[in-house]
Protein backbone atom coordinates (compact mmCIF):
# COMPACT_ATOMS: atom_id res chain seq x y z
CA UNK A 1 -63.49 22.04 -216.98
CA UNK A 2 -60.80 24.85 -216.66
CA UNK A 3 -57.09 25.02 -218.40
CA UNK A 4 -55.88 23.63 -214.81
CA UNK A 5 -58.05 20.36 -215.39
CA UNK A 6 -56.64 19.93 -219.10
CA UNK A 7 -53.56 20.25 -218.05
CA UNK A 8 -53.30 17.82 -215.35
CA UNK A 9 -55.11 15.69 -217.43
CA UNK A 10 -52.04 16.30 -220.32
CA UNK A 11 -49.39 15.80 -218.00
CA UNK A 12 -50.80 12.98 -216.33
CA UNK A 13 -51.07 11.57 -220.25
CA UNK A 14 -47.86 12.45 -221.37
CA UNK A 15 -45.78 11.15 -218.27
CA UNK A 16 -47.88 7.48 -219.54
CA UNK A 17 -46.55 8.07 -222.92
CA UNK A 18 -43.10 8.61 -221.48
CA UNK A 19 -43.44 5.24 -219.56
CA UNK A 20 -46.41 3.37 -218.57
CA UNK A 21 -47.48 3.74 -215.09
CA UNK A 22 -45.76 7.15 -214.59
CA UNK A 23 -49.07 8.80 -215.31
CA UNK A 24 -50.07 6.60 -212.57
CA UNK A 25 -47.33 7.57 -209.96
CA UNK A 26 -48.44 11.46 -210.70
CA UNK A 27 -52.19 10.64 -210.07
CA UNK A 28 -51.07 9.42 -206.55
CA UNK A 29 -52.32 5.78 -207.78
CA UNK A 30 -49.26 4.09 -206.80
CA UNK A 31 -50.25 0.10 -206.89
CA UNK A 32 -51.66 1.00 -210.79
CA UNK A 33 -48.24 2.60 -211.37
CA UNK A 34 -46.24 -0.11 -209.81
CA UNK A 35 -48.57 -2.98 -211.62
CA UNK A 36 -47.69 -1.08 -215.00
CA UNK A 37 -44.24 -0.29 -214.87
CA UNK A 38 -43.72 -4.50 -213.64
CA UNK A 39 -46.13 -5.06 -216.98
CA UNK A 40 -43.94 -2.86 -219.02
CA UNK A 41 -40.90 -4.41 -218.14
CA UNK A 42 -41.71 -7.69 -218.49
CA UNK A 43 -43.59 -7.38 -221.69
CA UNK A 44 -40.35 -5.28 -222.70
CA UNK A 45 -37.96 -7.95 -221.49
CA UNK A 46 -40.02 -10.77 -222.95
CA UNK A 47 -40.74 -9.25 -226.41
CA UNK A 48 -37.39 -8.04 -226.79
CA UNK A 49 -38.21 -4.60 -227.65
CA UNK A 50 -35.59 -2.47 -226.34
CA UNK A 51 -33.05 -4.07 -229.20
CA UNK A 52 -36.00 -4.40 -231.11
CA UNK A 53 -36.43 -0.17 -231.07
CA UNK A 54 -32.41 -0.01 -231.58
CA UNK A 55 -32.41 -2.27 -234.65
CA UNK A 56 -35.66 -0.30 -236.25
CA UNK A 57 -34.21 3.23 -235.26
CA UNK A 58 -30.90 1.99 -237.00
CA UNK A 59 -32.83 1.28 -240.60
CA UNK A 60 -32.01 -2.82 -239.39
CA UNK A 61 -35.57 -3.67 -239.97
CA UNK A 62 -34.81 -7.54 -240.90
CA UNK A 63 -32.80 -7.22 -238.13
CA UNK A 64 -35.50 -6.07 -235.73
CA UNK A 65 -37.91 -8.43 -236.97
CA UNK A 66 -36.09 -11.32 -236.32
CA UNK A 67 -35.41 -10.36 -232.73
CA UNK A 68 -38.77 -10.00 -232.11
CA UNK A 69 -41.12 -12.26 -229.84
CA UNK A 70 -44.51 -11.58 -230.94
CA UNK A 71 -46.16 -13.54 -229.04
CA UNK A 72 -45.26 -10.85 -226.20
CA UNK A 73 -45.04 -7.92 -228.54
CA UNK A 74 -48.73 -8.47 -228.92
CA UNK A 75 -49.25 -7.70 -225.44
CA UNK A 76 -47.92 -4.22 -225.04
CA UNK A 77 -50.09 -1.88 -227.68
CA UNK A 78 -52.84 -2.75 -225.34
CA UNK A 79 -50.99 -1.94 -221.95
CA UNK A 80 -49.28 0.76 -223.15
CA UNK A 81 -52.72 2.47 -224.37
CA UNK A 82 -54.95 1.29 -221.38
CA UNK A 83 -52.39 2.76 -219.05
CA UNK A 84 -52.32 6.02 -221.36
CA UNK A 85 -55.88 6.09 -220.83
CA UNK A 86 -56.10 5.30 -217.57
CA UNK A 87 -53.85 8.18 -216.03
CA UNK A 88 -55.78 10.74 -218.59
CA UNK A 89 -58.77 8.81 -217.06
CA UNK A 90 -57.73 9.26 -213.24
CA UNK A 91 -56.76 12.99 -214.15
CA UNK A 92 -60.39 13.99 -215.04
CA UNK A 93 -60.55 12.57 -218.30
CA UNK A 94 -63.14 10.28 -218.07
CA UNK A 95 -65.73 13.19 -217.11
CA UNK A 96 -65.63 13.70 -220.91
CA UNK A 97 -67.67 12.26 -222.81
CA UNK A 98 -65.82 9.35 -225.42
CA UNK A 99 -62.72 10.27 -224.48
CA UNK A 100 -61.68 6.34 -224.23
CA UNK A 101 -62.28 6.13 -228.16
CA UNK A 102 -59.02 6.86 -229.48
CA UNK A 103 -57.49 5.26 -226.70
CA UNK A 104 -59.49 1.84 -227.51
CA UNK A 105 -58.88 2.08 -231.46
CA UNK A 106 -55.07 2.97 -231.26
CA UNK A 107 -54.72 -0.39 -228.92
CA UNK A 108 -56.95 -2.17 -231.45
CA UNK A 109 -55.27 -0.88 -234.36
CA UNK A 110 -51.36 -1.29 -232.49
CA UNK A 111 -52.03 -5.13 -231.97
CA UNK A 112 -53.30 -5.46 -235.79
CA UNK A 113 -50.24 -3.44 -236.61
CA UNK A 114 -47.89 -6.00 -234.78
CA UNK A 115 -49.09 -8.81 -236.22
CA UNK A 116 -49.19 -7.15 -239.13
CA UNK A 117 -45.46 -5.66 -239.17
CA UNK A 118 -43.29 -8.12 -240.49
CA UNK A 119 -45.05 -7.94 -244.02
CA UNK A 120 -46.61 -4.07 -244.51
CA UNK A 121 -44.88 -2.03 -246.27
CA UNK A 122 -45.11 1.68 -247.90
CA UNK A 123 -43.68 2.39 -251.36
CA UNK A 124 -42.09 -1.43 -251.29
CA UNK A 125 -40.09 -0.43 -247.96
CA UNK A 126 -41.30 -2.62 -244.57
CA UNK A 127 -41.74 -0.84 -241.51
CA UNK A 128 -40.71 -3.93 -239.25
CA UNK A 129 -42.41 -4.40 -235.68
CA UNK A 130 -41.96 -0.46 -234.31
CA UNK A 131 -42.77 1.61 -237.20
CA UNK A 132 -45.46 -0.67 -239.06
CA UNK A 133 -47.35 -1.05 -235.86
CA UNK A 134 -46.95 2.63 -234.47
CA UNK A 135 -48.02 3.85 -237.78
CA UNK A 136 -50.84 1.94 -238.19
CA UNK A 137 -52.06 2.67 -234.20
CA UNK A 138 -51.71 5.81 -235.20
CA UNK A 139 -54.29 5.50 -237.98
CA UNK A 140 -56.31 3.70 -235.39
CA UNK A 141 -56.48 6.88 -232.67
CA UNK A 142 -57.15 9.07 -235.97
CA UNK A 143 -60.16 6.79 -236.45
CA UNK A 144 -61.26 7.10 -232.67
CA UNK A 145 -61.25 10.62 -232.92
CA UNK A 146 -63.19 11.15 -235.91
CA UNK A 147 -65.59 8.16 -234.65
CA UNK A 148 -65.88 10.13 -231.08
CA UNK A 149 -66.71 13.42 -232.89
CA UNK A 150 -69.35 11.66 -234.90
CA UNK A 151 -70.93 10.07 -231.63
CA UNK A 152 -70.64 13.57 -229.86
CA UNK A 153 -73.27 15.31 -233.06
C-alpha cells in the first residue's frame, strides 16, 4: 500500500467522522451513505442529541442529561463507528490486517460509556452523555489498538 491508498483510506475516514455516511458518498457507495445519514438522523432526532451536544458544550451537564433518550443514544456509538469503519473499510482498509479492532472496541466501549454517563465522573465532576461516553470510547479504540498490535507479533 502506497501514501495514495492511506490517504484515500483517511479521507474516506475522516469525511465518516464528520458525518456518518459521508465516507460512504466519497467511496461511490451511495445506498450505504444514504442508509447512514437516514440512521444518523433519526438516531439524532430520537436521542435528542443535537441539544444534548449544546447543553454538554455549554458546561449544562444536568441539563444534557435530562434531555437525553438513552434508549436511542445507545444506538449511535455503534453506527457512528461501524460506518467509520466501513468507509475506511471500502477505501482499502480492510486489506490490513485488524484494522476493525479499534473500530469494534471504541463502539463497545461508546455504548458502555452511554449507559454509563449519567453517573462517571473525574475528580468529582460528571461528564454527562457526550463527554463521559466519548471519553471512555476513546479508551476503548486505545485498547483496540494496543490489542491489534499484540495480535499482529
Amino acid at each position: 500500500m502506497n501514501a495514495n491508498d492511506n490517504n484515500k483510506r483517511l479521507e474516506a475516514l475522516f469525511w465518516s467522522i464528520a458525518f456518518p455516511g459521508f465516507g460512504q458518498f466519497r467511496n461511490n457507495r451511495l445506498v450505504k451513505g444514504v442508509l447512514f445519514v437516514l440512521l444518523e438522523f433519526l438516531i439524532n432526532c430520537q436521542s435528542n442529541l443535537n441539544m444534548v451536544i449544546y447543553f454538554s458544550f455549554n458546561g449544562a451537564i444536568e441539563q444534557a442529561i435530562e434531555t437525553t433518550n438513552y434508549q436511542w443514544l445507545l444506538f449511535y456509538p455503534c453506527v457512528y463507528l461501524f460506518a467509520m469503519w466501513d468507509a475506511y473499510a471500502d477505501a482499502g482498509g480492510s486489506q490490513i490486517a485488524y484494522a476493525y479492532i479499534p473500530f469494534v472496541c471504541g463502539a463497545y466501549f461508546g455504548t458502555i460509556g452511554v449507559i454509563y454517563s449519567p453517573t462517571f465522573s473525574i475528580a468529582g465532576k460528571i461528564l454527562g452523555p457526550i463527554w463521559g461516553s466519548l471519553s471512555i470510547m476513546f479508551v476503548g479504540i486505545a485498547l483496540g489498538m494496543i490489542i491489534r498490535k499484540g495480535l499482529l507479533r
